[in-house]
Protein backbone atom coordinates (compact mmCIF):
# COMPACT_ATOMS: atom_id res chain seq x y z
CA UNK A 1 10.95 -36.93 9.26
CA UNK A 2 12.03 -33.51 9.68
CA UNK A 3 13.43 -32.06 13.02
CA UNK A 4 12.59 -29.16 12.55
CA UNK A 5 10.46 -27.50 15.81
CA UNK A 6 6.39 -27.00 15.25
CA UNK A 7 5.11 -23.91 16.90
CA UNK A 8 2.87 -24.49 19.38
CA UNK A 9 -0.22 -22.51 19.97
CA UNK A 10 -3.04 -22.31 22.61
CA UNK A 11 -6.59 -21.70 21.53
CA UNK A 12 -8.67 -20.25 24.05
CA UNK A 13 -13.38 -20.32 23.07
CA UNK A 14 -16.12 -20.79 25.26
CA UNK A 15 -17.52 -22.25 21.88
CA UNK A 16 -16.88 -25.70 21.07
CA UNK A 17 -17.51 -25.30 17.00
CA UNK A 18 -14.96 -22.29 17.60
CA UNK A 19 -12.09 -24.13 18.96
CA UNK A 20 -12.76 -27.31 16.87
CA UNK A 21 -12.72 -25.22 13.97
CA UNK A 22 -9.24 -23.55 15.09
CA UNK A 23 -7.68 -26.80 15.80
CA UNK A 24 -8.32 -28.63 12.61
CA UNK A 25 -7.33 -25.41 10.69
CA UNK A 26 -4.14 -25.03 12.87
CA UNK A 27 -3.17 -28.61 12.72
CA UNK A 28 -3.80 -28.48 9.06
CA UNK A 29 -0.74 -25.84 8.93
CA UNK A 30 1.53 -27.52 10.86
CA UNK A 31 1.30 -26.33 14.29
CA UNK A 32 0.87 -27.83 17.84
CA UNK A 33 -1.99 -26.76 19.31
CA UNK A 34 -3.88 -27.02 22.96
CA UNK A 35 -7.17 -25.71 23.34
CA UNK A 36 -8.96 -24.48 26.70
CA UNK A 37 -12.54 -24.02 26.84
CA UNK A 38 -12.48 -20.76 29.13
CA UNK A 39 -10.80 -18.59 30.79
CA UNK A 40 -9.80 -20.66 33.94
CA UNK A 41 -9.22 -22.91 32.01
CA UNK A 42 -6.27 -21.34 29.70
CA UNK A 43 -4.94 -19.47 32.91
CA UNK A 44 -4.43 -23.54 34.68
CA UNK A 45 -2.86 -24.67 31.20
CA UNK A 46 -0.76 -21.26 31.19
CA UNK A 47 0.68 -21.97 34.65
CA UNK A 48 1.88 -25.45 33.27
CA UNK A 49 3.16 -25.02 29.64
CA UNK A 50 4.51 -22.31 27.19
CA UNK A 51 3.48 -21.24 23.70
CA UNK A 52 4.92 -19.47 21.25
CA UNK A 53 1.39 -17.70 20.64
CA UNK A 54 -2.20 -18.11 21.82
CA UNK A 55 -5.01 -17.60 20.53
CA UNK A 56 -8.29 -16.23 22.76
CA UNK A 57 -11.71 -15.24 22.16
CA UNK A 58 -12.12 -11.68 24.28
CA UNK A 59 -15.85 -12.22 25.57
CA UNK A 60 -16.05 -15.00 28.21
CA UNK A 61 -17.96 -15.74 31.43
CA UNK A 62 -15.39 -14.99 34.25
CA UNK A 63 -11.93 -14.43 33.08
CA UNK A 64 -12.16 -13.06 29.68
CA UNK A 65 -10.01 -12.86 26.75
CA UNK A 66 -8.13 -9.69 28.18
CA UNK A 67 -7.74 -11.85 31.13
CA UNK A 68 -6.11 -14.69 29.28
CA UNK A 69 -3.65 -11.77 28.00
CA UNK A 70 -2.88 -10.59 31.64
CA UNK A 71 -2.36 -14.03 32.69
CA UNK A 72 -0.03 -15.12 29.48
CA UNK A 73 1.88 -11.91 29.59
CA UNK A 74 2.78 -11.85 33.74
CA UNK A 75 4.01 -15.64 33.30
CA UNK A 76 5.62 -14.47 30.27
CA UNK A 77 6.05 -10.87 29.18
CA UNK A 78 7.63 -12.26 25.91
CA UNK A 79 4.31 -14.34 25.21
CA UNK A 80 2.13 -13.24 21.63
CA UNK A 81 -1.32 -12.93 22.13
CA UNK A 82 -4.04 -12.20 19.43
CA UNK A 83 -7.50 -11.45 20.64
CA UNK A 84 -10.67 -12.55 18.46
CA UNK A 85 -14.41 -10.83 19.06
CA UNK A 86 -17.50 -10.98 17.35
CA UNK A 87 -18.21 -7.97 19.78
CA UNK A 88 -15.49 -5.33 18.41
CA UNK A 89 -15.62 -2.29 20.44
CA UNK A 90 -12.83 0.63 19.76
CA UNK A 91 -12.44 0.58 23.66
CA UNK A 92 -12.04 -3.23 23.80
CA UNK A 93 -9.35 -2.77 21.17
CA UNK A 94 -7.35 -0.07 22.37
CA UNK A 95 -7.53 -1.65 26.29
CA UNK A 96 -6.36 -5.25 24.01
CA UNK A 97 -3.34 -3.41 22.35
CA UNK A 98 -2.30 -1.44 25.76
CA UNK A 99 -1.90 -4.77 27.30
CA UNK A 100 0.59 -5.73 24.88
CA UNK A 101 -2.09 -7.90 22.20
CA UNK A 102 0.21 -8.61 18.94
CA UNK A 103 -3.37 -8.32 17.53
CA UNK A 104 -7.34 -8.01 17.60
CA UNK A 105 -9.86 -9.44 15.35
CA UNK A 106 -13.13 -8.69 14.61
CA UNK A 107 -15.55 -11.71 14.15
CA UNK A 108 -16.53 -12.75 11.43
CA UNK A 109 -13.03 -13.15 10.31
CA UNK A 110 -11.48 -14.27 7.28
CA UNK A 111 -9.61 -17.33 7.30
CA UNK A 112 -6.58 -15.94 5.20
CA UNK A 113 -6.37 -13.11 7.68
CA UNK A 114 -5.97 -14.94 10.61
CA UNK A 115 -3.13 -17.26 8.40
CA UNK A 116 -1.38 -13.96 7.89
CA UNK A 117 -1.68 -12.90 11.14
CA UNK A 118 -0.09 -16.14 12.86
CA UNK A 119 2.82 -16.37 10.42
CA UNK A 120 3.64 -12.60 11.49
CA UNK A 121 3.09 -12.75 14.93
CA UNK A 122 5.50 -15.96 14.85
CA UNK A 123 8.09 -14.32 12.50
CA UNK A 124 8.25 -11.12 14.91
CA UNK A 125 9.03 -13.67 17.85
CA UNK A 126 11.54 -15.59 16.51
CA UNK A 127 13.16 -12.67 14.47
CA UNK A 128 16.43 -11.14 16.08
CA UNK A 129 16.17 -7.15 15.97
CA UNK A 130 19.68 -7.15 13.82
CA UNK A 131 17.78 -9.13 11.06
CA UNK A 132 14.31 -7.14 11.66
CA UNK A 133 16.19 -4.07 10.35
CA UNK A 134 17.89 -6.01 7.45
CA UNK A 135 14.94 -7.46 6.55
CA UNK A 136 13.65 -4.07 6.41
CA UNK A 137 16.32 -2.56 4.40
CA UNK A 138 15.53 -4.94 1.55
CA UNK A 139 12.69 -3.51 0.80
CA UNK A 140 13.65 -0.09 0.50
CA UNK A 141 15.61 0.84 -2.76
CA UNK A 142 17.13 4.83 -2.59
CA UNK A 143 13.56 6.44 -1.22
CA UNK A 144 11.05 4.00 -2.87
CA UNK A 145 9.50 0.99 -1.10
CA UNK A 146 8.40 -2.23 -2.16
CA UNK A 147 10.02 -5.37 -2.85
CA UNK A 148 6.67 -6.64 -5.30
CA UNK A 149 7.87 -8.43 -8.69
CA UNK A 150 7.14 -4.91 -10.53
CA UNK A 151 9.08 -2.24 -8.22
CA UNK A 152 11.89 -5.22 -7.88
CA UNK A 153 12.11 -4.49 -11.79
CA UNK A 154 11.94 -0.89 -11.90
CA UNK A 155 14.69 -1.15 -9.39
CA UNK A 156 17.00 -3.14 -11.66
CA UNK A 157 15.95 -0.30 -14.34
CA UNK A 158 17.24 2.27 -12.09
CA UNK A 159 20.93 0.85 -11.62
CA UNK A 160 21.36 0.37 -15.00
CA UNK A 161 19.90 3.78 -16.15
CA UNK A 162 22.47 5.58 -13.52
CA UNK A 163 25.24 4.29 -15.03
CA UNK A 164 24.45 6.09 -18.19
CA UNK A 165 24.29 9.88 -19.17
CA UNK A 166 21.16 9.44 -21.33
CA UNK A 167 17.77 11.36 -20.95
CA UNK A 168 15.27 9.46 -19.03
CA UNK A 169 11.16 9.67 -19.61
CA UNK A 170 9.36 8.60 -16.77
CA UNK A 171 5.84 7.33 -17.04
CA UNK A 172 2.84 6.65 -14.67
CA UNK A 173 -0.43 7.39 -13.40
CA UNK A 174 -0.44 10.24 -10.77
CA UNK A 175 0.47 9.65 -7.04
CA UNK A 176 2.84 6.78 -8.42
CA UNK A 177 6.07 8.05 -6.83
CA UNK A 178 7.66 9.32 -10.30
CA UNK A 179 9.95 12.20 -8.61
CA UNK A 180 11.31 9.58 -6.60
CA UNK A 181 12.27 7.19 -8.94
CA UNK A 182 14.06 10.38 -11.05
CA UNK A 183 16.21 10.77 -7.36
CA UNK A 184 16.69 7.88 -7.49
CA UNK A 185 18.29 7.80 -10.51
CA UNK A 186 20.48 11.19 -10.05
CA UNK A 187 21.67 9.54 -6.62
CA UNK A 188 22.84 6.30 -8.15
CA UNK A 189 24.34 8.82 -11.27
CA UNK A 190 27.68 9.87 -11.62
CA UNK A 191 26.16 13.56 -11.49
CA UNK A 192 25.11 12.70 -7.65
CA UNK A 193 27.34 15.24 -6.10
CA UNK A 194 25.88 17.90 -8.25
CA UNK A 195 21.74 19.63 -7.70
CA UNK A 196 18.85 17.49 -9.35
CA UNK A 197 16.68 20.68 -9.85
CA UNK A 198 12.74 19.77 -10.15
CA UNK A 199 10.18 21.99 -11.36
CA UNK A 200 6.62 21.43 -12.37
CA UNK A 201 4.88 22.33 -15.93
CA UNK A 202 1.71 21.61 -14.84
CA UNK A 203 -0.06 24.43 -14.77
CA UNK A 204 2.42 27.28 -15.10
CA UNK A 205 2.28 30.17 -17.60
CA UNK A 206 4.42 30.35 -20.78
CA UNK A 207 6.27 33.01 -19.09
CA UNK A 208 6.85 32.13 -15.81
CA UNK A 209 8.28 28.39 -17.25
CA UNK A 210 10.49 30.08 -19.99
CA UNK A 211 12.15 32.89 -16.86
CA UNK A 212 12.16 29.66 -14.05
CA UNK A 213 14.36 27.77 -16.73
CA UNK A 214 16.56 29.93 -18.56
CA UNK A 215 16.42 32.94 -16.32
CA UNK A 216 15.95 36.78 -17.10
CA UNK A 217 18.02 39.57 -17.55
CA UNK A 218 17.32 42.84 -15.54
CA UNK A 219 14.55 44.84 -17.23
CA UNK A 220 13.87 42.16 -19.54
CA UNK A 221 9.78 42.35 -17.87
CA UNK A 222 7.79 44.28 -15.55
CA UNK A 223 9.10 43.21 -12.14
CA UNK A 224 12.66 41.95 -14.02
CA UNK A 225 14.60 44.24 -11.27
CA UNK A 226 17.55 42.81 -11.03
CA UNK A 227 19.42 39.61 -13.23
CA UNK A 228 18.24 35.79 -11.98
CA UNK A 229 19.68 32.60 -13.18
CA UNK A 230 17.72 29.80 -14.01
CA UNK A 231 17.19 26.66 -13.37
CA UNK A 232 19.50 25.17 -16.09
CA UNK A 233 22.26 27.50 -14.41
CA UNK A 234 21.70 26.14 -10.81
CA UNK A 235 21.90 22.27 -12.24
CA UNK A 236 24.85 22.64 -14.39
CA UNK A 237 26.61 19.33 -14.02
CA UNK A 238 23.80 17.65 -12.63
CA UNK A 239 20.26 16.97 -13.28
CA UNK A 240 16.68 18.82 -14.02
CA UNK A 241 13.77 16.63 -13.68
CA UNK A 242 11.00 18.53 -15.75
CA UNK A 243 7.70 16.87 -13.78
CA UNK A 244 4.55 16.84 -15.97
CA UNK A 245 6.39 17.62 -19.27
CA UNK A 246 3.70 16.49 -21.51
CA UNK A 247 2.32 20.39 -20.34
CA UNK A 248 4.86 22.68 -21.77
CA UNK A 249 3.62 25.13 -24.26
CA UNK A 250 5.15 24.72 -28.24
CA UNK A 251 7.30 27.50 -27.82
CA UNK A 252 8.67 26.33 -24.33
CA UNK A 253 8.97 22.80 -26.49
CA UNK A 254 11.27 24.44 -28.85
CA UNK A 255 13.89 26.30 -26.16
CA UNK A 256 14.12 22.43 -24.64
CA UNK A 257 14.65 20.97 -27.82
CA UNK A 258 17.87 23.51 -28.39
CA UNK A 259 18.96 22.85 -24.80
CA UNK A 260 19.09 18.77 -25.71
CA UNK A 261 20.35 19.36 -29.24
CA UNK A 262 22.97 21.97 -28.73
CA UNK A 263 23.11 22.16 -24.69
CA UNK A 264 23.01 25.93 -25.12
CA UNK A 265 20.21 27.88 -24.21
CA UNK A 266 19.99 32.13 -23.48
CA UNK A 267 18.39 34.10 -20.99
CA UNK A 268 15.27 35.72 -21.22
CA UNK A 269 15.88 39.39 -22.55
CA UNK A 270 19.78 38.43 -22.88
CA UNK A 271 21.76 37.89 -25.99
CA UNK A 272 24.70 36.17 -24.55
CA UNK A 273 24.51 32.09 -25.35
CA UNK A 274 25.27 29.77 -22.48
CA UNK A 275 26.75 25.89 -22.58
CA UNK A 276 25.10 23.77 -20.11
CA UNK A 277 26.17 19.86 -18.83
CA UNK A 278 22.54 19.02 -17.74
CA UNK A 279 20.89 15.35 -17.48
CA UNK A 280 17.23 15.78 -18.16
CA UNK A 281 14.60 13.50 -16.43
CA UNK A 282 11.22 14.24 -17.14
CA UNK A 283 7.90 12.83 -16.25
CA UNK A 284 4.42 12.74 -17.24
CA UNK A 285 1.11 10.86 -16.53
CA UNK A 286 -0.24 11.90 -20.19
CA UNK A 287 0.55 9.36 -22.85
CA UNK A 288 3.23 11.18 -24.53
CA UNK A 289 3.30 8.81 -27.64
CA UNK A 290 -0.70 9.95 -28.42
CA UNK A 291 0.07 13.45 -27.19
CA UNK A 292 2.61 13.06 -30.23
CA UNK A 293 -0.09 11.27 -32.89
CA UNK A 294 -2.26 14.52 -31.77
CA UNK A 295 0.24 16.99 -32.70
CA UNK A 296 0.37 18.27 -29.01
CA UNK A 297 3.58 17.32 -28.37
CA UNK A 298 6.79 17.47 -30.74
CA UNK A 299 7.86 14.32 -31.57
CA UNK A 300 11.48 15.22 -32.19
CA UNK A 301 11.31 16.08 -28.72
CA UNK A 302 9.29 13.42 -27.46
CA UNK A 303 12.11 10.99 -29.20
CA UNK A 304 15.15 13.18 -27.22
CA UNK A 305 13.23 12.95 -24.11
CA UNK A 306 12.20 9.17 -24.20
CA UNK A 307 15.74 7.84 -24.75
CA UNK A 308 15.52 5.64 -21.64
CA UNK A 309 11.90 4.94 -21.10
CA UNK A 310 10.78 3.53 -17.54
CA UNK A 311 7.00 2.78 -16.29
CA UNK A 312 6.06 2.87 -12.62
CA UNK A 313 3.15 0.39 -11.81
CA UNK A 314 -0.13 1.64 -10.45
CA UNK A 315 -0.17 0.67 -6.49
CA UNK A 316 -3.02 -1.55 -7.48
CA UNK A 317 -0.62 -3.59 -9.43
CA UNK A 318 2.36 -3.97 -7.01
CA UNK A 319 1.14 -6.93 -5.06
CA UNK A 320 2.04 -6.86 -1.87
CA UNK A 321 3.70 -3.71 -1.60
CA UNK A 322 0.27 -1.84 0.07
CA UNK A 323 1.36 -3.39 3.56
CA UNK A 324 4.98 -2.06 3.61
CA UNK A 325 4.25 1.34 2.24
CA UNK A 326 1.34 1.92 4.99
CA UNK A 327 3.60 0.38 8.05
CA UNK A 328 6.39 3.00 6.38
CA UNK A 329 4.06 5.50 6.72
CA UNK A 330 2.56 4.68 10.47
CA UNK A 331 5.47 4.56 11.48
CA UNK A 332 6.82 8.51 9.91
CA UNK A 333 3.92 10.18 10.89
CA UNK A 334 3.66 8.36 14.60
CA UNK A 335 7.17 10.25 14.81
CA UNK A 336 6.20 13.41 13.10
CA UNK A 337 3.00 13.56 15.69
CA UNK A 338 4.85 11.95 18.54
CA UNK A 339 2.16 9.27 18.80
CA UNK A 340 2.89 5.80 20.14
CA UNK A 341 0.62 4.06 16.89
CA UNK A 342 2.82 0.58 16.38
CA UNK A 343 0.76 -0.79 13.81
CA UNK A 344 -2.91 -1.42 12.00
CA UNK A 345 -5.36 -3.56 12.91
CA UNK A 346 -5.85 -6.87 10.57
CA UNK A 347 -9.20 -5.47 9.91
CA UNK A 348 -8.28 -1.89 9.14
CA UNK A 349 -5.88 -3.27 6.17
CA UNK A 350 -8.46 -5.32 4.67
CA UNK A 351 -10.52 -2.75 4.52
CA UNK A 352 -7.53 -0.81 2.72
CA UNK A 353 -6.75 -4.01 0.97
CA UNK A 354 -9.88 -3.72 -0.90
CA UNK A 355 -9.55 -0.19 -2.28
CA UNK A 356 -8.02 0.48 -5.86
CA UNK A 357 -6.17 3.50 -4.51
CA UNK A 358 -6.54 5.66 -8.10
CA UNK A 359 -4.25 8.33 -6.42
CA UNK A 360 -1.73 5.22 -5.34
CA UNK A 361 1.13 5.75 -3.46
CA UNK A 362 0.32 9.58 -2.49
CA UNK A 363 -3.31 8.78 -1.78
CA UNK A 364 -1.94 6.22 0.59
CA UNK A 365 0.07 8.20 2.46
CA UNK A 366 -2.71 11.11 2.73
CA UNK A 367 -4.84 7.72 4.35
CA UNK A 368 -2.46 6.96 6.76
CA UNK A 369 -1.68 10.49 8.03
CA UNK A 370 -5.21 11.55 8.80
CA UNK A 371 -5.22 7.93 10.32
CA UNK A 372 -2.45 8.56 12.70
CA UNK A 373 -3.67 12.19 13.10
CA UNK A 374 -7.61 10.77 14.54
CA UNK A 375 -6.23 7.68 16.08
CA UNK A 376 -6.42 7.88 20.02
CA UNK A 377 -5.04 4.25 20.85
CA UNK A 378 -1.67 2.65 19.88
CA UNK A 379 -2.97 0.82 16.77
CA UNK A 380 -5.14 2.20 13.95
CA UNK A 381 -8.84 0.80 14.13
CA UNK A 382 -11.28 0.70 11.49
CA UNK A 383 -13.19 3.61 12.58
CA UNK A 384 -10.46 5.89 11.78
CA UNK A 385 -10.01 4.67 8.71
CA UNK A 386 -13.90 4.94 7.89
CA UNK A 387 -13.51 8.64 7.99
CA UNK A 388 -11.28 8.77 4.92
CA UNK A 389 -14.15 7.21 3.03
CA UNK A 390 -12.75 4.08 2.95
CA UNK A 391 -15.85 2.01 4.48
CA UNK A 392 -19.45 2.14 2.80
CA UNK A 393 -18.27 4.05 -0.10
CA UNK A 394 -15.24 4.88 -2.55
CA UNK A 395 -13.63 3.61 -5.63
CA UNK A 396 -13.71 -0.17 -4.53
CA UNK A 397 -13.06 -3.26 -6.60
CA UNK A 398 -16.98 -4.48 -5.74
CA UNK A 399 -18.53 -1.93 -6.79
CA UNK A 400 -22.05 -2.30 -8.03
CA UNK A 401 -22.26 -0.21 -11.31
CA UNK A 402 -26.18 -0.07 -12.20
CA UNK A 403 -26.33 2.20 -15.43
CA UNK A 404 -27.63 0.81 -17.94
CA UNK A 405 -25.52 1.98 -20.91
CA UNK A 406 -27.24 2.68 -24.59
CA UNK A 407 -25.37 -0.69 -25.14
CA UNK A 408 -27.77 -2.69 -22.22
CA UNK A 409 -26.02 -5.90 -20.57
CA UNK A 410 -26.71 -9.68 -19.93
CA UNK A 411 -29.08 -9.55 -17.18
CA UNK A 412 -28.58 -13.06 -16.01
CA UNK A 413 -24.59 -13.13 -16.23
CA UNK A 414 -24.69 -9.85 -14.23
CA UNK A 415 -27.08 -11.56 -11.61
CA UNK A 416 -24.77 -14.86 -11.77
CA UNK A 417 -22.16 -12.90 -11.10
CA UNK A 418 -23.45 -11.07 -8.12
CA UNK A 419 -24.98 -14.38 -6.32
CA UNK A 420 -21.75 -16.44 -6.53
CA UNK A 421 -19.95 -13.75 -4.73
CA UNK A 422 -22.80 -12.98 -2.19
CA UNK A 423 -22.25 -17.39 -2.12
CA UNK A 424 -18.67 -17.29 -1.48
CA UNK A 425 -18.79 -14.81 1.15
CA UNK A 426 -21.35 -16.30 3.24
CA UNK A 427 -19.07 -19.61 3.06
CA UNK A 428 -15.61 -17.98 4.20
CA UNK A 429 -17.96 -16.00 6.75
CA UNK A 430 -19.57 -19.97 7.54
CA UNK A 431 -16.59 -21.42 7.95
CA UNK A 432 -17.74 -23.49 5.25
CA UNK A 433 -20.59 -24.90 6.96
CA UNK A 434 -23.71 -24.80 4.37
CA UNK A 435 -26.32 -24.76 7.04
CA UNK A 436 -25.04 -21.53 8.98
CA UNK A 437 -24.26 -20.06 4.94
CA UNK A 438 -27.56 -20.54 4.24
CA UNK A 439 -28.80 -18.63 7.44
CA UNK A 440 -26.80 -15.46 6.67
CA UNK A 441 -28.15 -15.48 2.99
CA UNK A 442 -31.48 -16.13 4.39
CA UNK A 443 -32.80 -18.90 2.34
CA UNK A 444 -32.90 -23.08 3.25
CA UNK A 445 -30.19 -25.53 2.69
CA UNK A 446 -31.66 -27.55 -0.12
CA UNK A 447 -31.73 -24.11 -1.89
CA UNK A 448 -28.05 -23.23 -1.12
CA UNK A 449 -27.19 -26.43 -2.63
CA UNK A 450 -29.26 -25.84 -6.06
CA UNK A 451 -28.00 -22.11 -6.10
CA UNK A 452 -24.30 -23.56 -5.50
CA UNK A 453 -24.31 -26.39 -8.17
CA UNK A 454 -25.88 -24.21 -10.57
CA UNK A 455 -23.22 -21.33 -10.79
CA UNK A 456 -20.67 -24.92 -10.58
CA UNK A 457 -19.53 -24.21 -6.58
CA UNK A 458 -19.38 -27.52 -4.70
CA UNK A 459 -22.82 -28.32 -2.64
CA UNK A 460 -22.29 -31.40 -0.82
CA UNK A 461 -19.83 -31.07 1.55
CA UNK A 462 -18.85 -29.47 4.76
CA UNK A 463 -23.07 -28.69 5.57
């Protein structure tokens, strides 16, 4: 038997199917737990005994669940509290989190939430500061975040690419951080003491690309008043990192091409030829290789540029990396807008959790900085979030698409589809009873059964 201590936790409902439901689940995991069937009650087993975290409902006859808090924090100012309501209120919330809640839940709650909830709370107790910021550090690579099974390989990608003087191609949807991987590359590089110069092609005339590159020499245009150097000149010895490549014109395609093949390159309206020591990183969300097969891009320049080729996952893609990158960003713009926000609700990231993010990483970060910017308490709630878009709308993973198509569908697998997940909520939302399921999907039991052991869901037990 191992010696190892169990966490102990009080669990604090006025409702009996509440509390029985908590201890089974808790026990289940591992943990010690007490439960108190009100207020007074938890206050008289709080004056006895200490916990490494409790558990309370907020609304309760007498002493409520912010009472409970009060209580558990004055006998200990250490002790972690998270707060559960069925009646969430912004002002309940923000009152919850000012008396020093770890957390606050909205009722109905989902099961895995509160899991992940505990296991933080319990790993912020026991966690020495010193090894908070280590543990931190681990997940931060140069300036990109993550420690998911994808960014962990692009990371490996990166150290091996810096050691090398090779052109690099960088590919990946918008928003997917693809200037910082190419710092991150020049920074690990040999060439880090020199300028990585970055300049867009998205977007840019002919003209203005060729001059921002190369340079001009005076008189060379209208405007040309005087001579400018380019940005080849400014990076010599170091890096350019030509964002959105897959945009250059043909005849901006060709200079490049000279500037890989020779590393010579002239000003425009100059004569003179100048030798450059330049690493080129470009980038581009366009698939280069089709661009290529269309005869929109040159493919003995495509083939010079993609010597080194390195894809950045989608955000979508990079499990659990959402939940760093938006604590990363609470916390830089609480700074930036000297705001006291310390983290976000459990109910404000599953509503993030749920969104496919199709600007990623960027799109994120816009989320969380009109967050901070609306949020009036020390945690961000749902209903800032909600005015991003996020909730009752957006580019979710359920959403219902009802066009038909010239190419119809399959009615009943559509409909199949739809009722077992309509089924499977109700159940988390039930706690797994069938009976109380069966209420929120507003049919009888005996029908919840045939509807469950039809689509192959078991019907029999926990009713």
């Amino acid at each position: 038997m191992s010696g190892k201590k169990r966490d102990k936790i009080l669990v604090v409902d006025d409702q009996e199917s509440m509390r029985e439901f908590l201890e089974i689940m808790l026990t289940k995991q591992g943990y010690q737990v007490v439960v108190a069937k009100n207020g007074e009650h938890a206050c008289e087993i709080l004056n006895k005994d200490t916990f490494d975290l409790i558990i309370s409902d907020i609304r309760m006859k007498n002493i409520d669940g912010i009472g409970v808090l009060k209580k558990a924090k004055a006998v200990n100012s250490d002790a972690m509290v998270v707060l559960i309501s069925a009646f969430a209120t912004a002002e309940t919330a923000v009152e919850a989190m000012k008396e020093g809640a770890y957390d606050y839940i909205p009722k109905p709650f989902k099961v895995n939430d509160l899991k992940r909830v505990i296991k933080d709370a319990l790993k912020s107790k026991t966690m020495p500061k010193e090894e908070s910021e280590s543990s931190k550090s681990r997940f931060h690579f140069d300036t990109l975040i993550g420690e998911s099974p994808q960014m962990r390989k692009v990371y490996d990608l990166i150290q091996r690419v810096s050691r090398t003087k090779t052109n690099v191609l960088i590919s990946g949807e918008s928003g997917t951080g693809k200037e910082f991987v190419a710092r991150a590359i020049h920074n690990l590089s040999e060439r880090r003491n020199r300028p990585i110069v970055v300049i867009n092609c998205a977007g840019m005339p002919e003209t203005l690309i060729e001059s921002e590159l190369f340079g001009y020499r005076k008189g060379a245009f209208t405007g040309a008043v005087a001579d400018k150097e380019g940005l080849f000149d400014v990076a010599d010895g170091g890096t350019v990192f030509l964002d959105e490549v897959g945009e250059l014109s043909p005849v901006i395609q060709v200079k490049l091409l000279r500037v890989i093949q020779e590393r010579t390159f002239s000003a425009v309206g100059g004569t003179d030829v100048k030798t450059v020591n330049v690493r080129i990183i470009s980038a581009s969300n366009k698939d280069l290789e089709k661009e290529v097969i269309n005869k929109n891009f040159r493919e003995d320049l495509y083939f010079r540029l993609n010597v080194i080729p390195v894809a950045i996952p989608p955000l979508r893609d990079r499990e659990g990396d959402l939940i760093l990158l938006a604590q990363h960003f609470l916390e830089k713009f609480s700074l930036e807008m000297g705001k006291d926000i310390r983290k976000m609700s459990t109910y404000a990231m599953d509503i993030l959790s749920q969104y496919s993010f199709p600007g990623n990483v960027r799109e994120l970060e816009n989320i969380v900085e009109r967050s901070v910017a609306l949020e009036t308490s020390n945690i961000i709630l749902p209903e800032s979030l909600a005015l991003s878009g996020l909730r009752g709308g957006g580019d979710t993973r359920r959403s219902l698409r009802t066009d038909l198509g010239p190419e119809g569908i399959q009615l009943d697998e559509v409909m199949a589809q739809f009722e077992k997940e309509y089924l499977t909520q109700a159940l988390e939302i039930a706690y797994g009873s069938k009976q109380r399921a069966a209420e929120l999907l507003g049919i009888n039991l005996r029908s919840l059964r045939y509807r469950l052991e039809k689509l192959g869901l078991p019907a029999e037990d926990g009713s």
